[in-house]
Each structure stands twice: as structure tokens, then as C-alpha cells.
Protein backbone atom coordinates (compact mmCIF):
# COMPACT_ATOMS: atom_id res chain seq x y z
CA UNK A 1 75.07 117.15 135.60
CA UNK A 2 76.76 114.93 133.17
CA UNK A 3 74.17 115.60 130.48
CA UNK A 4 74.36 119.55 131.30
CA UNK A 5 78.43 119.14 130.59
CA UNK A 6 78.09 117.23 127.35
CA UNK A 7 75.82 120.06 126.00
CA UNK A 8 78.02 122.77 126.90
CA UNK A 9 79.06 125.00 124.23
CA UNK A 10 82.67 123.57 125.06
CA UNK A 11 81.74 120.29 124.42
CA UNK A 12 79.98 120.75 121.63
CA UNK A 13 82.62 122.57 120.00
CA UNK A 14 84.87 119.18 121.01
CA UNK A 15 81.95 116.97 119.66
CA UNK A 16 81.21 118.87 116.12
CA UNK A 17 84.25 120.98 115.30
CA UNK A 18 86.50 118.81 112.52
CA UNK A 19 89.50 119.90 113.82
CA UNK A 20 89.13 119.90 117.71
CA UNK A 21 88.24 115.76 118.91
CA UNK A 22 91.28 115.24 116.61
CA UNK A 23 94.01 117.78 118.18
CA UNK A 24 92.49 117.32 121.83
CA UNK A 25 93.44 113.98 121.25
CA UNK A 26 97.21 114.08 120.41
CA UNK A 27 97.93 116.88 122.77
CA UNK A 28 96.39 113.62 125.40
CA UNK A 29 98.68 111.28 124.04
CA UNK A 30 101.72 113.25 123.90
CA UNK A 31 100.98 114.53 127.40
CA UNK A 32 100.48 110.15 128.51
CA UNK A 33 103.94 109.96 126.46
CA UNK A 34 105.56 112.69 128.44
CA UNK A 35 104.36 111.39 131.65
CA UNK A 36 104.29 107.66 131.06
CA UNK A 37 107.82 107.61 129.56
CA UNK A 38 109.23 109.68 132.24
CA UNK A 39 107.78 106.97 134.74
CA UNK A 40 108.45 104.25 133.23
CA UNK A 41 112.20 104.80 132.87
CA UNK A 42 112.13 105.88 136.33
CA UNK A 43 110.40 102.72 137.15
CA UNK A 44 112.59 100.29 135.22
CA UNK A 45 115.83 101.96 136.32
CA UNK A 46 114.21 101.03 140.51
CA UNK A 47 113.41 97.45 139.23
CA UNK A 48 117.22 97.33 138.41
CA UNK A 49 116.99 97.61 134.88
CA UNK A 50 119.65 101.02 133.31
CA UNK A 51 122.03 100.03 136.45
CA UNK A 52 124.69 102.27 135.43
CA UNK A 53 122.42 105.32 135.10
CA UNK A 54 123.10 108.14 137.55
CA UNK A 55 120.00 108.72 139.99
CA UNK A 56 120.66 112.39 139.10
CA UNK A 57 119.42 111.94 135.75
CA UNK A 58 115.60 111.94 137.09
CA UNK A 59 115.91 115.30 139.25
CA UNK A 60 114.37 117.34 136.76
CA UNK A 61 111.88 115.24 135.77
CA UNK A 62 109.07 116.17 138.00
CA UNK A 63 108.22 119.27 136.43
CA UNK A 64 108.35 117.76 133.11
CA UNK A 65 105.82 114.86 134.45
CA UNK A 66 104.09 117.42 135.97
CA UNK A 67 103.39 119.30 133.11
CA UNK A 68 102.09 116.31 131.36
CA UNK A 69 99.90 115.41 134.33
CA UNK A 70 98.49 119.38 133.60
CA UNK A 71 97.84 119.03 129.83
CA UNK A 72 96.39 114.94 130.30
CA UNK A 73 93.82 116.65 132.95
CA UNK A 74 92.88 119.48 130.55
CA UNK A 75 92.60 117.65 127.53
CA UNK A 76 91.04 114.56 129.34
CA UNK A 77 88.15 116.72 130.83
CA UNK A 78 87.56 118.15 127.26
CA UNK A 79 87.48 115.34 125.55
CA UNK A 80 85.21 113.24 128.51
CA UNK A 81 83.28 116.32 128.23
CA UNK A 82 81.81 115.64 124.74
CA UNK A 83 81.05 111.85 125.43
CA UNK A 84 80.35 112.19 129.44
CA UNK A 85 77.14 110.14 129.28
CA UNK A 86 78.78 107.55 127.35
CA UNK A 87 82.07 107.01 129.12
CA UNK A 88 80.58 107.44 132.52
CA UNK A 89 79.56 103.90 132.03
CA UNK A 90 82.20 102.39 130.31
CA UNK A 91 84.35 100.05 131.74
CA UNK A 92 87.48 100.54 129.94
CA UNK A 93 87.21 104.01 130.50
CA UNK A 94 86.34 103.43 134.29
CA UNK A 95 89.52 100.73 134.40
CA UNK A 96 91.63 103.61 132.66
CA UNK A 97 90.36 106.36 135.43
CA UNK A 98 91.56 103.98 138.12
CA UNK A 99 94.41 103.09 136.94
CA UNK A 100 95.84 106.65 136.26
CA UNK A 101 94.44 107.67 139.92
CA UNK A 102 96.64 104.30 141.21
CA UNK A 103 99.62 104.84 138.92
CA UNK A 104 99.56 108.54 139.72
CA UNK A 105 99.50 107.72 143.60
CA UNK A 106 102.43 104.92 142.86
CA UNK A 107 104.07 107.40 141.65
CA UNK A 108 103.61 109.65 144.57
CA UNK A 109 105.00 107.35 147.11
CA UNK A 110 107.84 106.35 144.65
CA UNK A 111 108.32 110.17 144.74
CA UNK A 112 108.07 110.70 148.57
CA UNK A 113 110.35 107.40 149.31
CA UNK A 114 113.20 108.92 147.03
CA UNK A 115 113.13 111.64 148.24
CA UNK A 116 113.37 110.51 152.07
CA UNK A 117 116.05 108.30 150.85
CA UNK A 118 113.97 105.40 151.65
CA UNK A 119 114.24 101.83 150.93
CA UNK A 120 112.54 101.10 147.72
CA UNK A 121 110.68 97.96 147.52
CA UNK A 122 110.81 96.56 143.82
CA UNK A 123 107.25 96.06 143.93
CA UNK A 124 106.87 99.86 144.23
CA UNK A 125 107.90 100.81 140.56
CA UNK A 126 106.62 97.09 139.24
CA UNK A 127 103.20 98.59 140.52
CA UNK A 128 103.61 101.96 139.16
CA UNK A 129 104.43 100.07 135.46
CA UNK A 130 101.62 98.00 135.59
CA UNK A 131 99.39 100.68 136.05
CA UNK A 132 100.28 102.74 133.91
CA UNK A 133 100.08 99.80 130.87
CA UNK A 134 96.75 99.03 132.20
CA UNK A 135 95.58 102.55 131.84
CA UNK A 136 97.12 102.83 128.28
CA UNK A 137 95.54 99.30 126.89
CA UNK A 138 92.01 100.18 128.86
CA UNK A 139 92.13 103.80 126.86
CA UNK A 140 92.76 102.32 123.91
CA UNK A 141 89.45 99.53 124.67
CA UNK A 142 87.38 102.52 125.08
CA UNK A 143 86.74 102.89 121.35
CA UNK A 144 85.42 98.89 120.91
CA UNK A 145 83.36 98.63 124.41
């Protein structure tokens, strides 16, 4: 299946186009700075770091981290779809997968608790921040492993 996706016309347009690997690319990494930064103040301001921010500042930020989650998931599958054998069996790439379905999850329950008006164990967001750096720095691997 894997080798049928990588020679799909769409991934072969991704693979051999000048233009395309490149722009997928930062549309990913604005969409992991859109959803990333949204957590992580999010996260930081739980820990107890921004103290004097209003709560009310993060209310609109689901659909914003929401859209990012949309255009990461596009762009990701395009991208993995022009090196599918490769990264399949990468670990940085599998460490990066993991961590975005665990940070993603985090954030989830972060989501549901505030929502509730929970308690919010620290370890929660400290979770969620971890991660989501462990996702970044295992992306970035991908290109030396």
C-alpha cells in the first residue's frame, strides 16, 4: 500500500515538482507554529507562568488550533506521501507521529478539564509541552536518520 501511495501521481508531483516539497513544507510549519504556539501559551499560562493573563484570552483559540491541526494533517499526508517507504521506518519520524498523537490527546483532556471547570493538574500542560518539543526536535531528526 505504502509503495502504491508513494507512486501516486500526487506524490510524485510532491517528489519531482521544484516548487511543491518546498511550499508543502512551510504551509507544515506554519500550521505546527499556529498550533504549537497556541498550546504552548496555553500550557505555560496552566503551569503558572503569564499569571495575570485573563483565562478569556484562550476562548477563541480552538478554532484557530484547529485549523492548524487541518492544514498539519493535509500537508503531513502529502509530504509522507512522497517518502512513505522511507519514513515508515524511521524513528524520528515514528517518535514525531507519537508524539503529535500524545500531545494532541494532552491537549484534548486539557481541553475537556477546562471546560468542565476541572482541577488542572500541572503535570497536564507540562505533558502537553513536552510533547509537543519532542515532536518538533524528532521532525527536525528526520532529515539526518
Amino acid at each position: 500500500m505504502l509503495v502504491w501511495l508513494e507512486s501516486s501521481s500526487v506524490a510524485s508531483w510532491v517528489s519531482l515538482s521544484l516548487w511543491a516539497y518546498p511550499a508543502l513544507l512551510t504551509v507544515h510549519i506554519f500550521g505546527l507554529a499556529l498550533v504549537v504556539g497556541l498550546y504552548a501559551l496555553r500550557d505555560f499560562r496552566l503551569i503558572g507562568f503569564f499569571a495575570g493573563t485573563n483565562a478569556s484570552l484562550f476562548e477563541g483559540t480552538n478554532l484557530l488550533s484547529s485549523f492548524g491541526i487541518a492544514v498539519n494533517l493535509v500537508s503531513g499526508f502529502l509530504l509522507f506521501s512522497s517518502q512513505a517507504t522511507f519514513l515508515i521506518s524511521s524513528i524520528p519520524f515514528l517518535v514525531k507521529i507519537s508524539c503529535v498523537a500524545l500531545g494532541l490527546a494532552c491537549s484534548g483532556v486539557i481541553g475537556v478539564r477546562q471546560k468542565n471547570g476541572l482541577n488542572m493538574p500541572r503535570y497536564y500542560p507540562a505533558a502537553s509541552l513536552f510533547f509537543w518539543a519532542t515532536a518538533i526536535i524528532s521532525g527536525r531528526l528526520i532529515a539526518y536518520f
